[in-house]
Structure formats: C-alpha cells, structure tokens
PDB file of N, CA and C in Angstrom:
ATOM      1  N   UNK A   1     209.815 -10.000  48.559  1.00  0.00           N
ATOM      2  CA  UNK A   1     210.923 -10.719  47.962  1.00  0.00           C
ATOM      3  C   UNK A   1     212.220  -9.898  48.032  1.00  0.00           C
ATOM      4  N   UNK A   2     212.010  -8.727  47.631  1.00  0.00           N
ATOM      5  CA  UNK A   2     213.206  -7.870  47.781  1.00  0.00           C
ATOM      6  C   UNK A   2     213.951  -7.586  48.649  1.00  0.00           C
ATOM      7  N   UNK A   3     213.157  -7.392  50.089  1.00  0.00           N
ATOM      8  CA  UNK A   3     213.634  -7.602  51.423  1.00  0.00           C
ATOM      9  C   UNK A   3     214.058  -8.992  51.801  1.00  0.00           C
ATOM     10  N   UNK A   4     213.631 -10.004  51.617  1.00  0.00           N
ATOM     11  CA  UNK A   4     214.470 -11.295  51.747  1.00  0.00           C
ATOM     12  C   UNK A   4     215.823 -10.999  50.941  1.00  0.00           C
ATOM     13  N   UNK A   5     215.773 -10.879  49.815  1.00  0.00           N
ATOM     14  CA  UNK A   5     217.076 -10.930  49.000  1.00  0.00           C
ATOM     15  C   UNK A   5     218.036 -10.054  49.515  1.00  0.00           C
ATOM     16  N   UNK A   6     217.580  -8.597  50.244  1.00  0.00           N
ATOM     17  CA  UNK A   6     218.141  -7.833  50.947  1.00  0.00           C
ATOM     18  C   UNK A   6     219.161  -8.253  52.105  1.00  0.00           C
ATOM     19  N   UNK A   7     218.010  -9.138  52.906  1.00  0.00           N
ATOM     20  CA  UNK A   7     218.727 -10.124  54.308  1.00  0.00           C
ATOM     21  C   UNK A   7     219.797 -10.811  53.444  1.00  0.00           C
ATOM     22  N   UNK A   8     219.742 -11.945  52.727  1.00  0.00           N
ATOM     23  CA  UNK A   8     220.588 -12.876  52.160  1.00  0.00           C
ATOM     24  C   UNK A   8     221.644 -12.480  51.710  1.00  0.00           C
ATOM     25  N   UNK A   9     221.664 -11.471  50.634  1.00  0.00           N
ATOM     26  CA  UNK A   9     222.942 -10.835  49.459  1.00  0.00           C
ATOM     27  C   UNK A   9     223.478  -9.809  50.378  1.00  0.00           C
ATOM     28  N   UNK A  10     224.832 -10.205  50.778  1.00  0.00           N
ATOM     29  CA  UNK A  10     226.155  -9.239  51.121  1.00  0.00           C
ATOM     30  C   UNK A  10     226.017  -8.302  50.109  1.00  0.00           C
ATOM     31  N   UNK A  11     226.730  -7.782  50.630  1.00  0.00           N
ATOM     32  CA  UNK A  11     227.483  -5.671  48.970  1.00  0.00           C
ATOM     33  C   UNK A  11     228.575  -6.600  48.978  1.00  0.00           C
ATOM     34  N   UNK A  12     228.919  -7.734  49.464  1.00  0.00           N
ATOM     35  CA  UNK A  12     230.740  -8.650  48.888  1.00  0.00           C
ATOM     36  C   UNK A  12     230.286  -8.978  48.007  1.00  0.00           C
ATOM     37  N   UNK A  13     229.777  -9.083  46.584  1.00  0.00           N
ATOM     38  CA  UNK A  13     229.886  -9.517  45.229  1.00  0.00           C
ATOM     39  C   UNK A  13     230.071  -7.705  44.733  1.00  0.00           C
ATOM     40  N   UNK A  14     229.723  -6.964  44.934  1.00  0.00           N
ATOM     41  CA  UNK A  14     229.556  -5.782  44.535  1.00  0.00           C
ATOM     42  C   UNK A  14     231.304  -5.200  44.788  1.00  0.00           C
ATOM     43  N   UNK A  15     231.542  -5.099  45.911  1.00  0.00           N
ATOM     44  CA  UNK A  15     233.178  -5.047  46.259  1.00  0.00           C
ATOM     45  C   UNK A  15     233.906  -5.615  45.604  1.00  0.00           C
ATOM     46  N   UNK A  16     233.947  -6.948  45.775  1.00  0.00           N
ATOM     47  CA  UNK A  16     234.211  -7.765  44.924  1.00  0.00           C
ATOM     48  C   UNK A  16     234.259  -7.350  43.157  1.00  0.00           C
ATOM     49  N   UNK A  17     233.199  -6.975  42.481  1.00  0.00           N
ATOM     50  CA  UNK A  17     233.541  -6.594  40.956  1.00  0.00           C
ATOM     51  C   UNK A  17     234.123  -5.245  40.710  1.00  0.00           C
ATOM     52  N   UNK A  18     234.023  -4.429  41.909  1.00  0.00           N
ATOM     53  CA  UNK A  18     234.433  -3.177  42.143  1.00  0.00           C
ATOM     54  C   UNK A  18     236.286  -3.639  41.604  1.00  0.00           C
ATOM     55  N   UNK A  19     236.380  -4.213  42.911  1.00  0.00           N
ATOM     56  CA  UNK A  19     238.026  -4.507  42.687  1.00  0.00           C
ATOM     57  C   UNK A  19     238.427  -4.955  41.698  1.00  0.00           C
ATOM     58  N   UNK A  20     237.960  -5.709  40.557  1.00  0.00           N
ATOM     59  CA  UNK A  20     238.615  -6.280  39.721  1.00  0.00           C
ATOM     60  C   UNK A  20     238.762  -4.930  38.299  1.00  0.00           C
ATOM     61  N   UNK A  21     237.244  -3.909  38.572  1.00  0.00           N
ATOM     62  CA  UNK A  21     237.537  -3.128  38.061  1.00  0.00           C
ATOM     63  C   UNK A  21     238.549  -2.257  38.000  1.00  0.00           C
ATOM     64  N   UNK A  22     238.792  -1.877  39.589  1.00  0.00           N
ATOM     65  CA  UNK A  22     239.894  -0.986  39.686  1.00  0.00           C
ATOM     66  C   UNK A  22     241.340  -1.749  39.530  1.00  0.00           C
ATOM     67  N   UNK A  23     241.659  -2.627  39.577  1.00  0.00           N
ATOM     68  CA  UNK A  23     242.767  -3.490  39.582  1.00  0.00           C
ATOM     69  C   UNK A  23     243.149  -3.524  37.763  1.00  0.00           C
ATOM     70  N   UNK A  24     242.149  -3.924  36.969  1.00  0.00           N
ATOM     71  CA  UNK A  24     242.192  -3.737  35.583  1.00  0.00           C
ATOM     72  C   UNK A  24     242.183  -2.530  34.940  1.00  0.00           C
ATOM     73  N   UNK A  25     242.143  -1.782  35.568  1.00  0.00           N
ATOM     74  CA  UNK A  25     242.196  -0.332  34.791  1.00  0.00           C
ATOM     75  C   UNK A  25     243.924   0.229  35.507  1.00  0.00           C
ATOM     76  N   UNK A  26     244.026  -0.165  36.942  1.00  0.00           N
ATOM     77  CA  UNK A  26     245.207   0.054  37.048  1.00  0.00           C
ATOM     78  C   UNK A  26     246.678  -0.320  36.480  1.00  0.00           C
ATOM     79  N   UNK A  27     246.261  -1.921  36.317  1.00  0.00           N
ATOM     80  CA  UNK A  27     247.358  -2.660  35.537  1.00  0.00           C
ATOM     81  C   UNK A  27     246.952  -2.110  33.985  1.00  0.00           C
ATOM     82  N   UNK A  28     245.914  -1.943  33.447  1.00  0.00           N
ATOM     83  CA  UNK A  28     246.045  -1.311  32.210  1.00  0.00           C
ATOM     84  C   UNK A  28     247.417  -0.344  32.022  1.00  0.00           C
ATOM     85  N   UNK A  29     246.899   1.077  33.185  1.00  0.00           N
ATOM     86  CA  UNK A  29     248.216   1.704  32.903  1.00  0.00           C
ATOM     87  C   UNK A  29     249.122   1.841  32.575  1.00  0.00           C
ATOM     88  N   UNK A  30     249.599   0.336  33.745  1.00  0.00           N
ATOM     89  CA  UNK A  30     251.071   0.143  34.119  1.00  0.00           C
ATOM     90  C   UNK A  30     251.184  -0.195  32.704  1.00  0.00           C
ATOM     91  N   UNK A  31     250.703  -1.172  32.210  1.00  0.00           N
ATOM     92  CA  UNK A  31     251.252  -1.116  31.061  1.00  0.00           C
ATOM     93  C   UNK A  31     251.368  -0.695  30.063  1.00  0.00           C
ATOM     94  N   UNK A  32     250.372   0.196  29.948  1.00  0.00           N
ATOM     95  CA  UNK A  32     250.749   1.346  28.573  1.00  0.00           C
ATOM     96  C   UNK A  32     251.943   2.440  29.349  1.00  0.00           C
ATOM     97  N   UNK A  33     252.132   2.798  30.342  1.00  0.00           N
ATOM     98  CA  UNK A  33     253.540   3.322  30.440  1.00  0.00           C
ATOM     99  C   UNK A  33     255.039   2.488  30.617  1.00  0.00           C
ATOM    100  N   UNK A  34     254.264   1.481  30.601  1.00  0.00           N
ATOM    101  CA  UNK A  34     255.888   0.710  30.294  1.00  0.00           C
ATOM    102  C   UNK A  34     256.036   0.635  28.871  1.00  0.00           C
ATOM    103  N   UNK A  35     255.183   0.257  27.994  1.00  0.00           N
ATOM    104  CA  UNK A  35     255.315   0.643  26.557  1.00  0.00           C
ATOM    105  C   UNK A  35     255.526   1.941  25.724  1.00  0.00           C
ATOM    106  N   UNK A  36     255.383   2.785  26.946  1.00  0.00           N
ATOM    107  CA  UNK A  36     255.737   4.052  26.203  1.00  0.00           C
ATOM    108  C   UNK A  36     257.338   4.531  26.960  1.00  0.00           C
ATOM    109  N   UNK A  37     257.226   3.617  27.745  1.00  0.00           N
ATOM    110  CA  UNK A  37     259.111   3.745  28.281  1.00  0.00           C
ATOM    111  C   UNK A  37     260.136   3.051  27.350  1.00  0.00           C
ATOM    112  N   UNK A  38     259.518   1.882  27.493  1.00  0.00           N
ATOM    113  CA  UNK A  38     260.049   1.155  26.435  1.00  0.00           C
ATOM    114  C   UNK A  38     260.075   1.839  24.794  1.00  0.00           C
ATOM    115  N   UNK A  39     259.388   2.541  23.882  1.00  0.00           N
ATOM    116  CA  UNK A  39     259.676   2.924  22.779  1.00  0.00           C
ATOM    117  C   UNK A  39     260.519   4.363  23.270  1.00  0.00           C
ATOM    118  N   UNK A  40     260.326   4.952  24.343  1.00  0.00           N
ATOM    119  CA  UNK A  40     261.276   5.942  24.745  1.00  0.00           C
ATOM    120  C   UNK A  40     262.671   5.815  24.410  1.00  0.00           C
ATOM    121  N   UNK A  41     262.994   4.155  25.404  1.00  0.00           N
ATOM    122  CA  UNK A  41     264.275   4.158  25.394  1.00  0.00           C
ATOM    123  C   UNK A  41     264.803   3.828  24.265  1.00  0.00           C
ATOM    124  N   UNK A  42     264.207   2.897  23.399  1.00  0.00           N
ATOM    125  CA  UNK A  42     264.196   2.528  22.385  1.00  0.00           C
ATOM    126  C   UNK A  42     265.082   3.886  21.513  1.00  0.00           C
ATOM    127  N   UNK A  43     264.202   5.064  21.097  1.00  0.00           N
ATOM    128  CA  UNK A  43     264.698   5.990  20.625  1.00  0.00           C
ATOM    129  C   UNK A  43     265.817   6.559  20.514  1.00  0.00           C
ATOM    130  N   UNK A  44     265.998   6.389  22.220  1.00  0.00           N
ATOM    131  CA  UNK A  44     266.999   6.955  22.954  1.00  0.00           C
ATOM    132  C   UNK A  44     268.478   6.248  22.293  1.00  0.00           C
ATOM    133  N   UNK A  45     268.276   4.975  22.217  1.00  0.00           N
ATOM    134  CA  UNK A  45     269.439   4.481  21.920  1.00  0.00           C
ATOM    135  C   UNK A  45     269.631   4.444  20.184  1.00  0.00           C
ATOM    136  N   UNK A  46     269.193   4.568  20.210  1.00  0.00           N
ATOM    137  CA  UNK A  46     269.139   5.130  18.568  1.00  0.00           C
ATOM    138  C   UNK A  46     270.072   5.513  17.975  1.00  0.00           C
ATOM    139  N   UNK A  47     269.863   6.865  18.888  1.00  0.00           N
ATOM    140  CA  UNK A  47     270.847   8.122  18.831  1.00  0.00           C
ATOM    141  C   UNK A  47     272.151   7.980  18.935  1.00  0.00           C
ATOM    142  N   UNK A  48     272.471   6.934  19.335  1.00  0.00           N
ATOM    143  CA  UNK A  48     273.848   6.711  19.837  1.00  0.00           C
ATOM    144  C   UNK A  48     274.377   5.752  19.013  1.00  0.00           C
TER     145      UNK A  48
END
C-alpha cells in the first residue's frame, strides 16, 4: 500500500505547506517591524 501511495502522492502538497509556512512567518515579521517603526516614529514626533 505504501508503495502505491508512494507512485500516486507528489512532495507538491508538502512544498506546497512548506510555502505557506515560510510566507507566514515572513509576513509575520514584516509586520511586527512596521509596528515597531511605527511606535518609533510615533515617539519621535513627540519630541517635537
């Protein structure tokens, strides 16, 4: 059975969840450093 399922199932579902992982952890980033730019500038103008 395992070897049939072997023939049939691509590694493209596996790639596939790969990417969404790395894509979501990347845009995570982005946005915790735009929020920490953003209370940056925030500060920044403060001052003034």
């Amino acid at each position: 059975m395992r070897r049939m399922a072997r023939k049939y199932v691509s590694k493209e579902p596996v790639h596939y969840v790969a990417n969404i992982s790395r894509y979501y952890v990347i845009y995570k980033q982005i946005a915790q450093l735009q929020i920490h730019r953003e209370q940056r500038n925030a500060a920044t103008y403060k001052l003034f």
